[in-house]
C-alpha atoms as a PDB file:
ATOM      1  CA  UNK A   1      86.812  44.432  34.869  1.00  0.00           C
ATOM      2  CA  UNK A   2      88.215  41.231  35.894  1.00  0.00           C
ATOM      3  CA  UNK A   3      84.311  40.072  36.692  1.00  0.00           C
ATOM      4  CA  UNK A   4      83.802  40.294  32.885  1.00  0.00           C
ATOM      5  CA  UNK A   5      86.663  38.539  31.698  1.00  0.00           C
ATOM      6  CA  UNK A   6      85.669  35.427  34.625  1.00  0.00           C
ATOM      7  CA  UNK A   7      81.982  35.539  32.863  1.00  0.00           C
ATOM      8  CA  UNK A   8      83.659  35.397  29.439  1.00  0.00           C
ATOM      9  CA  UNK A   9      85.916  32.470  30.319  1.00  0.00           C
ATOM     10  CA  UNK A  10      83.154  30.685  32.434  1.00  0.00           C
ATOM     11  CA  UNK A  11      80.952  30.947  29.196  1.00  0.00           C
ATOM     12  CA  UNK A  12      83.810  29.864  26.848  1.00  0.00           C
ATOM     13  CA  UNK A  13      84.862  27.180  28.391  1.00  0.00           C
ATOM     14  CA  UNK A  14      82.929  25.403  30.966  1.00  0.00           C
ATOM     15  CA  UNK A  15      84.573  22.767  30.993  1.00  0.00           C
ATOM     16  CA  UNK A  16      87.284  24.321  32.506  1.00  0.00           C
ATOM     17  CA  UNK A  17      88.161  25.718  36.557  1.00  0.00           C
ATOM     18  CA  UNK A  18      88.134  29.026  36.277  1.00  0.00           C
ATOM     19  CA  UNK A  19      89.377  30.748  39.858  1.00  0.00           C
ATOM     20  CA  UNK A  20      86.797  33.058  42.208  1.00  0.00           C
ATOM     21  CA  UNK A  21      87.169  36.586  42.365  1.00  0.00           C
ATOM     22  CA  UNK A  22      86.313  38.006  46.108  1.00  0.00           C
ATOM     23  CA  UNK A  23      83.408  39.728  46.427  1.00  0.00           C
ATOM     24  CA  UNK A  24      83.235  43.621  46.109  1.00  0.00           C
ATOM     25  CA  UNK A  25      82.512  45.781  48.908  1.00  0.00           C
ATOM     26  CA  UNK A  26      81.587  49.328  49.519  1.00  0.00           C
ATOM     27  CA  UNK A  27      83.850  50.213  51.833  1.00  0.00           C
ATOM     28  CA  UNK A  28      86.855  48.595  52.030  1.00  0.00           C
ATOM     29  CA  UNK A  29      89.711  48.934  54.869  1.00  0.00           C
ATOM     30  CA  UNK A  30      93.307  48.471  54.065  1.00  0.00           C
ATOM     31  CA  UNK A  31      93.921  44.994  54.997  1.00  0.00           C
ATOM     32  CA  UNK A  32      90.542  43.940  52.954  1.00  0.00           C
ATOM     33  CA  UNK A  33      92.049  46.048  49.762  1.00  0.00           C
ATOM     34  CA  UNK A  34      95.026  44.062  50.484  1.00  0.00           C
ATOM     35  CA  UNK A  35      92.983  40.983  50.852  1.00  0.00           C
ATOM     36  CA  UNK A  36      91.042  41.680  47.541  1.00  0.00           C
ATOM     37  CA  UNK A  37      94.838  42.421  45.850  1.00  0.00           C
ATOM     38  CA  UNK A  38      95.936  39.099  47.148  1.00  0.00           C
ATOM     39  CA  UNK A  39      93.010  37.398  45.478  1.00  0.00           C
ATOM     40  CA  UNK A  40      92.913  38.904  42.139  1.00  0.00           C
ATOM     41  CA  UNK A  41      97.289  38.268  42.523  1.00  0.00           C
ATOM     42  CA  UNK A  42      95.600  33.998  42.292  1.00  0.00           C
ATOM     43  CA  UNK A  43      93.214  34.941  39.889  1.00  0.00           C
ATOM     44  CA  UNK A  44      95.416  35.886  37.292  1.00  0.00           C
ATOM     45  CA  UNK A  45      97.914  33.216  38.143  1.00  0.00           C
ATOM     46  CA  UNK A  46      95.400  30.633  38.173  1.00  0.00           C
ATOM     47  CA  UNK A  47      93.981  32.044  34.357  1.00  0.00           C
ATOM     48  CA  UNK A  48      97.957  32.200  33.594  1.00  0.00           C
ATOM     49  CA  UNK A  49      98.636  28.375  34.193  1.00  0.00           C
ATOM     50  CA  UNK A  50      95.780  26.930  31.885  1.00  0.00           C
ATOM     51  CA  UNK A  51      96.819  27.276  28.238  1.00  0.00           C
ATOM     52  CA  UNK A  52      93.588  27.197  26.867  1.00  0.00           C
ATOM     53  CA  UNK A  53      92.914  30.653  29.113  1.00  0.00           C
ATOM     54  CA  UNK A  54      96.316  32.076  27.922  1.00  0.00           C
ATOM     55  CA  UNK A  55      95.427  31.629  24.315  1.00  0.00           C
ATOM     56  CA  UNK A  56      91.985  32.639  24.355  1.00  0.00           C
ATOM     57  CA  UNK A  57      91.591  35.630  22.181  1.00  0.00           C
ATOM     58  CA  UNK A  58      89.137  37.004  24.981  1.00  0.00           C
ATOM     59  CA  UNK A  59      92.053  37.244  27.469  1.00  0.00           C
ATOM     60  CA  UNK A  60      94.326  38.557  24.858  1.00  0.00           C
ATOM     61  CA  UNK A  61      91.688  41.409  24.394  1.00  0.00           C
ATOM     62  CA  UNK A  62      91.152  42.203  28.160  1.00  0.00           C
ATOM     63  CA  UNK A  63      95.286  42.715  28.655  1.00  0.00           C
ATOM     64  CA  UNK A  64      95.287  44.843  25.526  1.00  0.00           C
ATOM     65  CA  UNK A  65      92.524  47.222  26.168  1.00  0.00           C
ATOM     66  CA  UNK A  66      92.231  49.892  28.817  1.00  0.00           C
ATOM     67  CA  UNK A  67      88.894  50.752  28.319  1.00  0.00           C
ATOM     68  CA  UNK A  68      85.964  48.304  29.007  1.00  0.00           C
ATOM     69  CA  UNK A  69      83.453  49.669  26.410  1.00  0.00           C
ATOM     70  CA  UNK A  70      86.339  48.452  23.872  1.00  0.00           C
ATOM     71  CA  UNK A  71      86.546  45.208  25.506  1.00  0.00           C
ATOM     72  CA  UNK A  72      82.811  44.896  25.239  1.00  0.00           C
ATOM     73  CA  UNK A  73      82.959  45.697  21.379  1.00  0.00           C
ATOM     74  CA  UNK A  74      85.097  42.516  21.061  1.00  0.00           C
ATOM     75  CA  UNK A  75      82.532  40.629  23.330  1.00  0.00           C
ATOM     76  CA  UNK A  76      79.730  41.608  21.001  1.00  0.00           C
ATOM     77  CA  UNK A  77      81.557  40.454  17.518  1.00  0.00           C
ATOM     78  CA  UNK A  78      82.581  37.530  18.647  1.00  0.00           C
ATOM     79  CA  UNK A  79      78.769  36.411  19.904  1.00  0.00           C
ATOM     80  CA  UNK A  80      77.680  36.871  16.560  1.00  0.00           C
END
């Protein structure tokens, strides 16, 4: 969930940009999924230029792991 990972990286380093996400909608056309596709295409470039975001062992989790309850196991560790 690429809202997660933006909440992660706001929280882990807020002293740092991180890009917006658009806003989900219920029903979405074609050109606003290709809207949406052209955002998140930014978002990940924009995490991919910072090398403090492309080390962080949070986004190194999120790439690896398929499922988001996994992902949220890391989350949890590393709060503690």
């Amino acid at each position: 969930d690429f809202y997660l990972l933006r909440k992660i990286l706001l929280k882990n380093f807020p002293y740092h940009i991180v890009p917006p996400l658009p806003a989900k909608k219920k029903k979405e056309t074609e050109k606003a999924i290709k809207k949406r596709e052209k955002y998140l295409t930014r978002f990940m470039s924009g995490i991919a230029r910072c090398e403090q975001f492309k080390s962080s062992p949070f986004l190194i989790e999120w790439l690896k792991n398929d499922d988001i309850k996994d992902f949220q196991k890391v989350i949890k560790a590393a709060e503690k």
